[in-house]
PDB file of N, CA and C in Angstrom:
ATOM      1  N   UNK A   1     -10.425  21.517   0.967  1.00  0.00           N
ATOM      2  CA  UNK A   1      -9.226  22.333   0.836  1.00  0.00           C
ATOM      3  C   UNK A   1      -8.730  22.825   2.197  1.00  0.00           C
ATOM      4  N   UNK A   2      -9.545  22.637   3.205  1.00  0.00           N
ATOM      5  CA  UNK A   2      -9.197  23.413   4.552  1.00  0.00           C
ATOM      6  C   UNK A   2      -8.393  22.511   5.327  1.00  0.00           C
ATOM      7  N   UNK A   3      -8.867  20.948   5.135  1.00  0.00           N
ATOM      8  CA  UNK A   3      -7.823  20.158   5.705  1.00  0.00           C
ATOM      9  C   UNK A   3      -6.132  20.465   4.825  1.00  0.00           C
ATOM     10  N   UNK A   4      -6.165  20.332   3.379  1.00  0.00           N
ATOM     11  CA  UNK A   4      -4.832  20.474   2.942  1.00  0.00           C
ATOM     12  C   UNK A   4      -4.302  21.349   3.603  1.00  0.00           C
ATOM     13  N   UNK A   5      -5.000  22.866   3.243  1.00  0.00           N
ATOM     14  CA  UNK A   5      -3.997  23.544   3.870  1.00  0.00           C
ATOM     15  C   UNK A   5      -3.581  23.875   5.204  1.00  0.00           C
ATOM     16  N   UNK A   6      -3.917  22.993   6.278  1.00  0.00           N
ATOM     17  CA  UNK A   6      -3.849  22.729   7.645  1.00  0.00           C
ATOM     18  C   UNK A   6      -2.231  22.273   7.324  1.00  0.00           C
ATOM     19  N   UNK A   7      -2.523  20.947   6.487  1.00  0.00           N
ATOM     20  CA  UNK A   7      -1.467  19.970   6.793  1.00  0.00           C
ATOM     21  C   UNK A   7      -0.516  20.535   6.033  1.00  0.00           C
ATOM     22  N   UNK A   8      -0.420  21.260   4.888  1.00  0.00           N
ATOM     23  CA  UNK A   8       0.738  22.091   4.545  1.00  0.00           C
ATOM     24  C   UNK A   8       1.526  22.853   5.096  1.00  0.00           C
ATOM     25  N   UNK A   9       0.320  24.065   6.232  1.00  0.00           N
ATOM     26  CA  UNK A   9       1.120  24.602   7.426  1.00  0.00           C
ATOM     27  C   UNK A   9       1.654  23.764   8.268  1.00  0.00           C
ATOM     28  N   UNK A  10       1.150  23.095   8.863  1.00  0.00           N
ATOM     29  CA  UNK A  10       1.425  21.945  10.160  1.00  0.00           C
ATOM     30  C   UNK A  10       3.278  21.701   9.250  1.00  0.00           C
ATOM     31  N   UNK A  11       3.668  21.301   8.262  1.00  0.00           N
ATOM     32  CA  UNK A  11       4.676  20.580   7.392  1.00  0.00           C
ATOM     33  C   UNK A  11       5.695  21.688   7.645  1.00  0.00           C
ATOM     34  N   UNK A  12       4.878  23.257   6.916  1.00  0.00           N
ATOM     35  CA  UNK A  12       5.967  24.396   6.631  1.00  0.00           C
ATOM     36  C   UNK A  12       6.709  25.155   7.847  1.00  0.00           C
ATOM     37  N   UNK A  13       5.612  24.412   8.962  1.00  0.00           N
ATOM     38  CA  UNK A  13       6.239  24.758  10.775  1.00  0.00           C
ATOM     39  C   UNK A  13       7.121  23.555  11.023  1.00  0.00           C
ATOM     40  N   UNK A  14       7.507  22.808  10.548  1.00  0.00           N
ATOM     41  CA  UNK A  14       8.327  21.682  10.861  1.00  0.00           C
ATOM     42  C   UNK A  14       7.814  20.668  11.355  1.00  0.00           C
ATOM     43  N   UNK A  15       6.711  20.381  11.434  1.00  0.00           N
ATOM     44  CA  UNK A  15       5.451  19.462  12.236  1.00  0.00           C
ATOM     45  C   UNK A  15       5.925  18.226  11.142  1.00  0.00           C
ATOM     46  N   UNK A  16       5.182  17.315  11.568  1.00  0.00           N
ATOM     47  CA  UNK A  16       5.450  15.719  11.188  1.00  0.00           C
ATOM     48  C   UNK A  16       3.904  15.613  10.798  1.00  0.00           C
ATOM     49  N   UNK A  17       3.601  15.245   9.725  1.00  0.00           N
ATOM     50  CA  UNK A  17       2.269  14.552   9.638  1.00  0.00           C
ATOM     51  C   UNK A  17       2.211  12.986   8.820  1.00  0.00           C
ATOM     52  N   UNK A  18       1.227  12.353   9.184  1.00  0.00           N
ATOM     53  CA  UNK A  18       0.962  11.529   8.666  1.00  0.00           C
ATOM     54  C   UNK A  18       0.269  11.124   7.605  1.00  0.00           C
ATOM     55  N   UNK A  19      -0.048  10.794   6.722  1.00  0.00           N
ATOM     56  CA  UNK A  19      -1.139  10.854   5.108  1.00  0.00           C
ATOM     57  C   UNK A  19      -0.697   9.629   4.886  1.00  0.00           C
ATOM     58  N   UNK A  20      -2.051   9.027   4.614  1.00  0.00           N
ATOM     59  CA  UNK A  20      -2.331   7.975   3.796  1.00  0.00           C
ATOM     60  C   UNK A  20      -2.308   8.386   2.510  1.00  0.00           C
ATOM     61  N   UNK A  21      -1.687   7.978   1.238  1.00  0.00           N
ATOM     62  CA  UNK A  21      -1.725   8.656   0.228  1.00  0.00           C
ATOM     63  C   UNK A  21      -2.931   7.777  -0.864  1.00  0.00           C
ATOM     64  N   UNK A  22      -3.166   6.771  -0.308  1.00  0.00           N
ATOM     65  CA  UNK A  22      -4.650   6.225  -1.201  1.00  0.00           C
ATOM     66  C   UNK A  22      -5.201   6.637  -0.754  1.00  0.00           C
ATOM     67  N   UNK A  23      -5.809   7.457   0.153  1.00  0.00           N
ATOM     68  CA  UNK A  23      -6.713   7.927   0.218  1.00  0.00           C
ATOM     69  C   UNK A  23      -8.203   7.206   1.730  1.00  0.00           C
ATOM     70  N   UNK A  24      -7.889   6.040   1.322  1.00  0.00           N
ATOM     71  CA  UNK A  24      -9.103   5.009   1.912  1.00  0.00           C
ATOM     72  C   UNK A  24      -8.118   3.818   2.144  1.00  0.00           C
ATOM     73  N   UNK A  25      -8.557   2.869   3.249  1.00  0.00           N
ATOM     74  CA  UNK A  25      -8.403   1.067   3.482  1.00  0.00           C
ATOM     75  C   UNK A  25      -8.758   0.938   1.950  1.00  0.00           C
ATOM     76  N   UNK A  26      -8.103  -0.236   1.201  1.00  0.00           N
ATOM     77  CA  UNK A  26      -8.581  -1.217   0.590  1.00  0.00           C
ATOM     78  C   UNK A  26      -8.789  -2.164   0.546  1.00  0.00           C
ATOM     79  N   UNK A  27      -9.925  -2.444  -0.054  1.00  0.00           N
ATOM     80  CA  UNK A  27     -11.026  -4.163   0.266  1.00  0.00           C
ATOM     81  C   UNK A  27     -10.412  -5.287   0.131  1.00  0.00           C
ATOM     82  N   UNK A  28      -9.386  -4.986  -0.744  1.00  0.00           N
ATOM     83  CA  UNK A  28      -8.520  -6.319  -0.826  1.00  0.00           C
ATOM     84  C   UNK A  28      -7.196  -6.689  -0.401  1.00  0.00           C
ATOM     85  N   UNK A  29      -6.650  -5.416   0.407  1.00  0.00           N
ATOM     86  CA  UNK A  29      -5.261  -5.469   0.735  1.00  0.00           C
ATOM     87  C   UNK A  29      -3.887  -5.155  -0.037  1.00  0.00           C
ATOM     88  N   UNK A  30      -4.234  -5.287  -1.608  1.00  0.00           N
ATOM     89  CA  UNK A  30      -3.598  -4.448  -2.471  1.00  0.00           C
ATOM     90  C   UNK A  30      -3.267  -3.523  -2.478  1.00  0.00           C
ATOM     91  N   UNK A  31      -2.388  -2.440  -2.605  1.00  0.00           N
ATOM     92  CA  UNK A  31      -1.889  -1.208  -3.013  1.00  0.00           C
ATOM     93  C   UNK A  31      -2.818  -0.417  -3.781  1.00  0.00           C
ATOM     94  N   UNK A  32      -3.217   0.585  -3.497  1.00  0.00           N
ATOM     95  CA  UNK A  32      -4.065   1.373  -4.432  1.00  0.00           C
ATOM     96  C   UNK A  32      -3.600   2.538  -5.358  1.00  0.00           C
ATOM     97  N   UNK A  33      -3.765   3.433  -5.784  1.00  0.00           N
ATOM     98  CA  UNK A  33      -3.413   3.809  -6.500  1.00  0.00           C
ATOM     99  C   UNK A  33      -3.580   5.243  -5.340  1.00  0.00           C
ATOM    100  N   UNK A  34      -2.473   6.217  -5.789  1.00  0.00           N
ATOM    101  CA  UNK A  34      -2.232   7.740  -4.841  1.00  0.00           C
ATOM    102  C   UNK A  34      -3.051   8.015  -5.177  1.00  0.00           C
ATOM    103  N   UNK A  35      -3.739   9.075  -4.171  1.00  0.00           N
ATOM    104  CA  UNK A  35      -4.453  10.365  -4.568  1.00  0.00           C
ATOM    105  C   UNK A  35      -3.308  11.619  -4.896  1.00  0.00           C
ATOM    106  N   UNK A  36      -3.758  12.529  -5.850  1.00  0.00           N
ATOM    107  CA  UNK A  36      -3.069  13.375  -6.395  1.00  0.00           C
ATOM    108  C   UNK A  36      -2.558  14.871  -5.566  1.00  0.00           C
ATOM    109  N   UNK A  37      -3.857  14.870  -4.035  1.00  0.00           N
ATOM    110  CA  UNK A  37      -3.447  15.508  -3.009  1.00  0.00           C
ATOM    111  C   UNK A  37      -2.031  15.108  -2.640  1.00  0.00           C
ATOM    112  N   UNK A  38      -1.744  14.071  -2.109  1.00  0.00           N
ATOM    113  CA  UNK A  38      -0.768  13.494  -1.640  1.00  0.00           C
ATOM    114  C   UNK A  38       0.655  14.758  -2.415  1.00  0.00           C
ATOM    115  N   UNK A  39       0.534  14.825  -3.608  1.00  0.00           N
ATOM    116  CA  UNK A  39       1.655  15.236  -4.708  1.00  0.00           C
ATOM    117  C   UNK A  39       1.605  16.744  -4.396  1.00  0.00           C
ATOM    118  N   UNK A  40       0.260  17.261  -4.308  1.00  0.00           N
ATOM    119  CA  UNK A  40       0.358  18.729  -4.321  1.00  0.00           C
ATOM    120  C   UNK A  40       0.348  19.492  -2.563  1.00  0.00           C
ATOM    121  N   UNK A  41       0.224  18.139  -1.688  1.00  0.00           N
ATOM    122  CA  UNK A  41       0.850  18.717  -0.578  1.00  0.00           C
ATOM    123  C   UNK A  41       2.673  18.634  -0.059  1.00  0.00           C
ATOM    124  N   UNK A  42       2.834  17.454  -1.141  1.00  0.00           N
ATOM    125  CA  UNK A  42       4.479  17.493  -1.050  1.00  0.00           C
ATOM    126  C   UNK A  42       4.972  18.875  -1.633  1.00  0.00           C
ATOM    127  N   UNK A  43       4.431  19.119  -2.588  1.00  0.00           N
ATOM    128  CA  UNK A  43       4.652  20.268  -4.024  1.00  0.00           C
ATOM    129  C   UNK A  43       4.479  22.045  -3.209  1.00  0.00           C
ATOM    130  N   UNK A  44       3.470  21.842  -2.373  1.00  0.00           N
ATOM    131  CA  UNK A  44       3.667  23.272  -1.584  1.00  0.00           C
ATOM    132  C   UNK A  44       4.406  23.230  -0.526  1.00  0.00           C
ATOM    133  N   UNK A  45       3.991  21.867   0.528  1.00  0.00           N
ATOM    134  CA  UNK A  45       5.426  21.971   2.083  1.00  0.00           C
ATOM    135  C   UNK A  45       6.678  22.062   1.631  1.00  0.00           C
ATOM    136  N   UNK A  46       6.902  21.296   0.488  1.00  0.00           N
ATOM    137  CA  UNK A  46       8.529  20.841   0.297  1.00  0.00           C
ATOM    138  C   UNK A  46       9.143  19.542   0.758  1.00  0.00           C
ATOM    139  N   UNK A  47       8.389  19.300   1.868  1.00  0.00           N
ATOM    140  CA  UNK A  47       8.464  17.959   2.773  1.00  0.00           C
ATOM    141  C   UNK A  47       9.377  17.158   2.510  1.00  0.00           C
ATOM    142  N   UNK A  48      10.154  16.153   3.073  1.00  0.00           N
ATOM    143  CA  UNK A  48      10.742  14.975   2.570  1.00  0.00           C
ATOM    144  C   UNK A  48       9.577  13.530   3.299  1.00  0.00           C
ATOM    145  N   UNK A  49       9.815  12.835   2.251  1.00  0.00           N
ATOM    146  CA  UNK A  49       8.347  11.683   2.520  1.00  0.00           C
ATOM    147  C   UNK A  49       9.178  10.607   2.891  1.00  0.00           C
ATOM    148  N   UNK A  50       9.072  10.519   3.995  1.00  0.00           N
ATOM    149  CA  UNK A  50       9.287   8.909   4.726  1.00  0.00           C
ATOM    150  C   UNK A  50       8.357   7.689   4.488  1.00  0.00           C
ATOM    151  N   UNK A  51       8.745   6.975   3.126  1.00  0.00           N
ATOM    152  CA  UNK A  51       7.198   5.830   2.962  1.00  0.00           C
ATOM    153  C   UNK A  51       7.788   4.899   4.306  1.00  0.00           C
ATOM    154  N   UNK A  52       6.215   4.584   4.290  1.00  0.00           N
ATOM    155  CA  UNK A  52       6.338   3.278   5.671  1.00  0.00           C
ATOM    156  C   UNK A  52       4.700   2.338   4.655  1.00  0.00           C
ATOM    157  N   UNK A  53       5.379   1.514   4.673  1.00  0.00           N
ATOM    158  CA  UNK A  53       4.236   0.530   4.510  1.00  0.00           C
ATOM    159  C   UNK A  53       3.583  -0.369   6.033  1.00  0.00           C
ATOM    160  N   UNK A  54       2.512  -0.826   5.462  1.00  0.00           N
ATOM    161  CA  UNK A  54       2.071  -1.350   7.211  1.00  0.00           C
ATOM    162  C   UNK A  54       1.585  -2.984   6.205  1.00  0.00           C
ATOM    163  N   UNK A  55       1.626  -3.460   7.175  1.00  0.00           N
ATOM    164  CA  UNK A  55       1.538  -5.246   6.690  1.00  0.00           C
ATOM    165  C   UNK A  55       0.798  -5.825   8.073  1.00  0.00           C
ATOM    166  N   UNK A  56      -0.385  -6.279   7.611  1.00  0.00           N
ATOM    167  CA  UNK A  56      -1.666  -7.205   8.129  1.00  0.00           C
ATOM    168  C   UNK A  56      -2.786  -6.197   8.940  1.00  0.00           C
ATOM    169  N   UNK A  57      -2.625  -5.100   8.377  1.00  0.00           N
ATOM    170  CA  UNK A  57      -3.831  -4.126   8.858  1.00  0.00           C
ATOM    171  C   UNK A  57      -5.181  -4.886   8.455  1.00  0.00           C
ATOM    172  N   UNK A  58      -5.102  -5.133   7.134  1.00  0.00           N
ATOM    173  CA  UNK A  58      -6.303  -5.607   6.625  1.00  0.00           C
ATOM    174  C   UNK A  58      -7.131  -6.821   7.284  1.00  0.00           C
ATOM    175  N   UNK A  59      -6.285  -7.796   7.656  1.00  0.00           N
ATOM    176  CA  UNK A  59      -6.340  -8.938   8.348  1.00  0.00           C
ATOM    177  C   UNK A  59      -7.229  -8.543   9.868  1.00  0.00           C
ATOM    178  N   UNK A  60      -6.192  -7.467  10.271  1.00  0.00           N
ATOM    179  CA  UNK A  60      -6.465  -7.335  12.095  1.00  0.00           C
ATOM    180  C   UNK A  60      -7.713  -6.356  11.567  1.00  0.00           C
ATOM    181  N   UNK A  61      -8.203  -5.591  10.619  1.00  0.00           N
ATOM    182  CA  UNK A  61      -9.485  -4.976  10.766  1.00  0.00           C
ATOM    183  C   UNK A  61     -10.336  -4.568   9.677  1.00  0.00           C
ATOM    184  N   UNK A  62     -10.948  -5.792   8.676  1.00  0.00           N
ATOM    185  CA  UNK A  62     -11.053  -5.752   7.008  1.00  0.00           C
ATOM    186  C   UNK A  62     -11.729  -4.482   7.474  1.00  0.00           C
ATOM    187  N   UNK A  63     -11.840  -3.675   5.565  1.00  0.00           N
ATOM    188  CA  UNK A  63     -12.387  -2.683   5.686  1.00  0.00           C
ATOM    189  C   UNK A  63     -14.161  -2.931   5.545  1.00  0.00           C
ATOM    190  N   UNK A  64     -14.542  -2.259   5.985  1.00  0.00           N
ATOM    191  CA  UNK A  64     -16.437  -2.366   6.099  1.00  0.00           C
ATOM    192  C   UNK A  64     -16.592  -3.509   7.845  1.00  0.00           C
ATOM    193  N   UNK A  65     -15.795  -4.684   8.153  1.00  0.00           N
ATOM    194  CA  UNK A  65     -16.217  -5.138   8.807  1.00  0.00           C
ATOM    195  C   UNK A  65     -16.500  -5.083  10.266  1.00  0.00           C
ATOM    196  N   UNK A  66     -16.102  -3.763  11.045  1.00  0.00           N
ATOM    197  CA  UNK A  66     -16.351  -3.344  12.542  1.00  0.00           C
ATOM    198  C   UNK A  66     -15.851  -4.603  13.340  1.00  0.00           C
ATOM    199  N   UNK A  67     -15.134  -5.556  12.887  1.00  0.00           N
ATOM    200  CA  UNK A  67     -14.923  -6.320  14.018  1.00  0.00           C
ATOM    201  C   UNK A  67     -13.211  -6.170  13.898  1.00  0.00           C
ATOM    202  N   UNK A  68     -12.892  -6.020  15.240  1.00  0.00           N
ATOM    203  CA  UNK A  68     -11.328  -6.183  15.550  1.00  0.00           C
ATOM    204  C   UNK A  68     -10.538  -7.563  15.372  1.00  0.00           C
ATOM    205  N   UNK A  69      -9.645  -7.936  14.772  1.00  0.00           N
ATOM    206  CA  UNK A  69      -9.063  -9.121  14.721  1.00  0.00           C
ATOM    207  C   UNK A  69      -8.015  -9.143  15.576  1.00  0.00           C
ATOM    208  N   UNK A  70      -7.366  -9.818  16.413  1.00  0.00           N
ATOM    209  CA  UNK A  70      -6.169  -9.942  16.845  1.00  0.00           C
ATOM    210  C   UNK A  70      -5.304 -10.400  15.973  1.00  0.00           C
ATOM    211  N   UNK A  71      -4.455 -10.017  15.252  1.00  0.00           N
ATOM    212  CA  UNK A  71      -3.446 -10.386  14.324  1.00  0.00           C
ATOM    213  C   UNK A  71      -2.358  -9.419  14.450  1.00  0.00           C
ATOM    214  N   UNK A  72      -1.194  -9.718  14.177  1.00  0.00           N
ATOM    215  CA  UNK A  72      -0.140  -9.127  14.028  1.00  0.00           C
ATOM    216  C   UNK A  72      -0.097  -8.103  12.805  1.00  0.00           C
ATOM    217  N   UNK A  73       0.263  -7.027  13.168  1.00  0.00           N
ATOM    218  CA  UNK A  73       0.546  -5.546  12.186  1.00  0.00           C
ATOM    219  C   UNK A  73       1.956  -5.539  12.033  1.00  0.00           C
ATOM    220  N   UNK A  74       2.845  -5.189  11.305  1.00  0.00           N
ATOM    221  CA  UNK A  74       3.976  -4.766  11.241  1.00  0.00           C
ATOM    222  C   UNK A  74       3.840  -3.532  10.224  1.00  0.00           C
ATOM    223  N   UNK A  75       5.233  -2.408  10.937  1.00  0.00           N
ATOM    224  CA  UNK A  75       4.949  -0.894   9.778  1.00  0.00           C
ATOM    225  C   UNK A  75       6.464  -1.429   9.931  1.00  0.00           C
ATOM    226  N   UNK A  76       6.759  -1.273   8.466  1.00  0.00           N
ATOM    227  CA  UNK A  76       8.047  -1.225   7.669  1.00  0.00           C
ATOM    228  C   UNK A  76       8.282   0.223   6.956  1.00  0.00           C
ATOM    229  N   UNK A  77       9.782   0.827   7.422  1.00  0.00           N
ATOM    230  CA  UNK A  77      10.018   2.129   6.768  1.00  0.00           C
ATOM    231  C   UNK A  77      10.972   1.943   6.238  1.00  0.00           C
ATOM    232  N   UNK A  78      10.338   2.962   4.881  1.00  0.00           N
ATOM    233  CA  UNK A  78      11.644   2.523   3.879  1.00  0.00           C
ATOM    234  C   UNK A  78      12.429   4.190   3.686  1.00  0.00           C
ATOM    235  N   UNK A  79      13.384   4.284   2.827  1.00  0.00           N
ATOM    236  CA  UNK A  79      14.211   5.019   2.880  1.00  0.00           C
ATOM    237  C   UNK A  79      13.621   6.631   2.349  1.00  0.00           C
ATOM    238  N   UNK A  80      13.724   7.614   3.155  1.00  0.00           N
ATOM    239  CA  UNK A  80      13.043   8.694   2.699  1.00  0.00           C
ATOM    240  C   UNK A  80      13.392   9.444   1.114  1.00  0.00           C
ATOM    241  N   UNK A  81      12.383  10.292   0.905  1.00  0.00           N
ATOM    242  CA  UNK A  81      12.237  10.757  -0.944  1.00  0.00           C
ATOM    243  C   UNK A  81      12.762  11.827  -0.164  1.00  0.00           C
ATOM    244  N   UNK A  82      13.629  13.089  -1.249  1.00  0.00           N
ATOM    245  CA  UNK A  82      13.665  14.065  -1.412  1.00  0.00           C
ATOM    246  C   UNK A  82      13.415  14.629  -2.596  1.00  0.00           C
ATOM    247  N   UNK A  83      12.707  15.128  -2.971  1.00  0.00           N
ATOM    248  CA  UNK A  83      12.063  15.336  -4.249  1.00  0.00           C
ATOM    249  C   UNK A  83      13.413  16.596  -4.808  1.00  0.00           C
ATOM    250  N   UNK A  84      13.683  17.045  -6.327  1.00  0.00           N
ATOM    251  CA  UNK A  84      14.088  18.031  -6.591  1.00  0.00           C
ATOM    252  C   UNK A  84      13.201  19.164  -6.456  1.00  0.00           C
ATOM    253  N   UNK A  85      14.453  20.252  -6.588  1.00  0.00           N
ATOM    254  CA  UNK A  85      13.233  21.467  -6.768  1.00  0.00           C
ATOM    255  C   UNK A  85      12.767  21.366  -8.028  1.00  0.00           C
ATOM    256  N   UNK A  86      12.804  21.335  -8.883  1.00  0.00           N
ATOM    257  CA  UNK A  86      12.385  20.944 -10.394  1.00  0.00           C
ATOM    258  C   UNK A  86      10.575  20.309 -10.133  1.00  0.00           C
ATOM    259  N   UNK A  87      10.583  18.782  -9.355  1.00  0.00           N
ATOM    260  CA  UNK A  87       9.936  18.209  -9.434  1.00  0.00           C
ATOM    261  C   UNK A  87       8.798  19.108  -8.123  1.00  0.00           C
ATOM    262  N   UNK A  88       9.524  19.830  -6.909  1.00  0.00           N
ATOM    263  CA  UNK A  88       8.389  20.441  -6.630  1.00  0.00           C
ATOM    264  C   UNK A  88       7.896  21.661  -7.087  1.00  0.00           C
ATOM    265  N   UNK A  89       8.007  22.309  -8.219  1.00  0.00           N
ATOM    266  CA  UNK A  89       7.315  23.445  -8.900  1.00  0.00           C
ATOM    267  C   UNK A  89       6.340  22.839  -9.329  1.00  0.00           C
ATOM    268  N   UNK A  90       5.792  21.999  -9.124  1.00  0.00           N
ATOM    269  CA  UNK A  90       4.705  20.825  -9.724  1.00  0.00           C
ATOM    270  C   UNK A  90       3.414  21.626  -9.703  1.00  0.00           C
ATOM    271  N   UNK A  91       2.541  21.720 -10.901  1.00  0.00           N
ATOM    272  CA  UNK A  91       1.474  22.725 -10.849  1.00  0.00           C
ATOM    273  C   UNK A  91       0.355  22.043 -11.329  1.00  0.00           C
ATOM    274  N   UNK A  92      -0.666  21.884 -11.168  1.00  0.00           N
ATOM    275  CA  UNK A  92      -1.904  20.806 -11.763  1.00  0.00           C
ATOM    276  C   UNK A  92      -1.906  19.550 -11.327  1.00  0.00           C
ATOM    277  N   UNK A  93      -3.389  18.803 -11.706  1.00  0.00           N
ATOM    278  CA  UNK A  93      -3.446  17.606 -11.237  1.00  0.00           C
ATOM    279  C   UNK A  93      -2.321  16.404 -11.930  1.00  0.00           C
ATOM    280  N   UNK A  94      -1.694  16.966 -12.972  1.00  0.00           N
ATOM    281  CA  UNK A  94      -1.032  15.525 -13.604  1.00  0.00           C
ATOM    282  C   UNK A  94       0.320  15.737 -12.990  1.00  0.00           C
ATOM    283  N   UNK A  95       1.057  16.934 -12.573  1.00  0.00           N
ATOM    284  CA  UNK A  95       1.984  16.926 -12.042  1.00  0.00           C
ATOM    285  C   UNK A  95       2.342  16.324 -10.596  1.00  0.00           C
ATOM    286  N   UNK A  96       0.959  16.893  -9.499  1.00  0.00           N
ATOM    287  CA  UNK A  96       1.348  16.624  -8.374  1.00  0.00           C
ATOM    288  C   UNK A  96       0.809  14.918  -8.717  1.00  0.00           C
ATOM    289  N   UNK A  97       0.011  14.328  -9.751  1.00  0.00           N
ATOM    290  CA  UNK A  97       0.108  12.824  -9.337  1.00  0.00           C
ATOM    291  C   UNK A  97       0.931  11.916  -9.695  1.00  0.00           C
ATOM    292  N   UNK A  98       2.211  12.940 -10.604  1.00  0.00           N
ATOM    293  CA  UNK A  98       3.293  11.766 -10.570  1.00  0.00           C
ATOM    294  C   UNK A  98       4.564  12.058  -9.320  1.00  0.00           C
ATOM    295  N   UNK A  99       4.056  13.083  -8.569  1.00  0.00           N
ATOM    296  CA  UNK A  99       4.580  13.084  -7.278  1.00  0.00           C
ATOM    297  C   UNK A  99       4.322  12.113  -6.692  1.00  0.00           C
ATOM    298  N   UNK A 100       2.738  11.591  -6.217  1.00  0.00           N
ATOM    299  CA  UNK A 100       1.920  10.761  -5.387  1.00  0.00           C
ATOM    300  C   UNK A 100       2.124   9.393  -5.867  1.00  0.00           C
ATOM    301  N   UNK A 101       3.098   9.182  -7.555  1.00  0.00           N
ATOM    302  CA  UNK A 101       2.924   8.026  -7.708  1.00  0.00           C
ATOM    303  C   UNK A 101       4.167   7.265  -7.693  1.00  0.00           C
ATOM    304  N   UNK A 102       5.408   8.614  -7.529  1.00  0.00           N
ATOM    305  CA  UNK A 102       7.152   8.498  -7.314  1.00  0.00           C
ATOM    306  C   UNK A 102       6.885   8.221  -5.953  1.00  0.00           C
ATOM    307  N   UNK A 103       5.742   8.187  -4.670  1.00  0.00           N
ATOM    308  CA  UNK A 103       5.647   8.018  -3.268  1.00  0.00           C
ATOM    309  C   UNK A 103       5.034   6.511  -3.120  1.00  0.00           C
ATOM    310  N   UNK A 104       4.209   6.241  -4.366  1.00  0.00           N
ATOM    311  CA  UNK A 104       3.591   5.066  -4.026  1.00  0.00           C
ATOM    312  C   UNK A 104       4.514   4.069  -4.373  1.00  0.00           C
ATOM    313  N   UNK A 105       5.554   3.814  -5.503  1.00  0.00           N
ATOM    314  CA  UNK A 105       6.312   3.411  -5.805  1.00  0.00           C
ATOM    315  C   UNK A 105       7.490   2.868  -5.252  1.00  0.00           C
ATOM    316  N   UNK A 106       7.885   4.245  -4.110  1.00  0.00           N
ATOM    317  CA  UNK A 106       8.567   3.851  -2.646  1.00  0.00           C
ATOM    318  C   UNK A 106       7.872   2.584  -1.894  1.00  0.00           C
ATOM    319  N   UNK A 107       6.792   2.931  -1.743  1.00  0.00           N
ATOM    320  CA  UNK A 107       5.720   2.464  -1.389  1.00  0.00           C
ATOM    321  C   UNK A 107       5.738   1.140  -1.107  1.00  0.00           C
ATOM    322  N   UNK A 108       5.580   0.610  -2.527  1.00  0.00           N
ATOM    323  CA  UNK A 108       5.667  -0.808  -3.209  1.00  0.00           C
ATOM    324  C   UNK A 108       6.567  -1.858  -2.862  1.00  0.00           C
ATOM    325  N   UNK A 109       7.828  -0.650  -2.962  1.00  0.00           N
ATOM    326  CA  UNK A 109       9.051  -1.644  -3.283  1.00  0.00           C
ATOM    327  C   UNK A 109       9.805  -1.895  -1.781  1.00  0.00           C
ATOM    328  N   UNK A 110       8.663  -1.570  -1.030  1.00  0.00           N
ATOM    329  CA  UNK A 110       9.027  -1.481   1.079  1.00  0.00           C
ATOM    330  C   UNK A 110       8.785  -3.195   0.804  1.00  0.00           C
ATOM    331  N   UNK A 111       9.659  -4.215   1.783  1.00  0.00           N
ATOM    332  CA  UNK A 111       8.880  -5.333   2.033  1.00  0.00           C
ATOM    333  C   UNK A 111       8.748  -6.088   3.248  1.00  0.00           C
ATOM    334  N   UNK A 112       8.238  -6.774   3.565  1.00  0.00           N
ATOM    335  CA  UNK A 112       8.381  -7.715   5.210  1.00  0.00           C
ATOM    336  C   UNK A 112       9.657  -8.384   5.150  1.00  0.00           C
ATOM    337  N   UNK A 113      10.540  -7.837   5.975  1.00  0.00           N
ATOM    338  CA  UNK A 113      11.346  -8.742   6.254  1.00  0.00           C
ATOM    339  C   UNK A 113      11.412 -10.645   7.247  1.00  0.00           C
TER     340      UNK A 113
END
């Protein structure tokens, strides 16, 4: 809880942060599913969420394997969320995770040009 509420202040001072909203790399390069933090730190900063997807992380550094790949990364940003106020009065875990999952969704629909 001490990191959240770091990054909530860091947000409510006008600071920029960054969050992975799965949480972890995944093993297969797939999209994972949000963590529900993700929702309830939008839900207290207010924030507007700039998704950026990143394309060939996995490649240039699988997860578990400590070895560096030289491969090409590209981060693609897609068009920022502004959530309503409605949607940030968001209170509990099922609320803030259909925040985290209206972000992953952005998310998704980012692609390589």
């Amino acid at each position: 809880m001490t990191s959240l509420k770091t990054i909530i202040k860091l947000l409510r001072s006008g600071n920029q942060v960054v969050i992975f909203p799965e949480g972890s790399r995944t093993l297969d390069g797939e999209l994972q599913a949000a963590e529900a933090g993700t929702g309830l730190i939008v839900a207290k900063s207010k924030a507007v969420v700039q998704p950026v997807r990143i394309f060939g992380a996995r490649e240039a550094l699988p997860r578990g394997s400590g070895k560096l790949c030289f491969r090409p990364i590209t981060l693609v940003v897609g068009d920022p969320i502004t959530f309503t106020a409605e949607e940030l009065k968001a209170k509990g875990r099922d609320e803030y995770q259909k925040i985290s999952d209206k972000i992953m969704e952005a998310i998704a629909k980012i692609e390589l040009s």
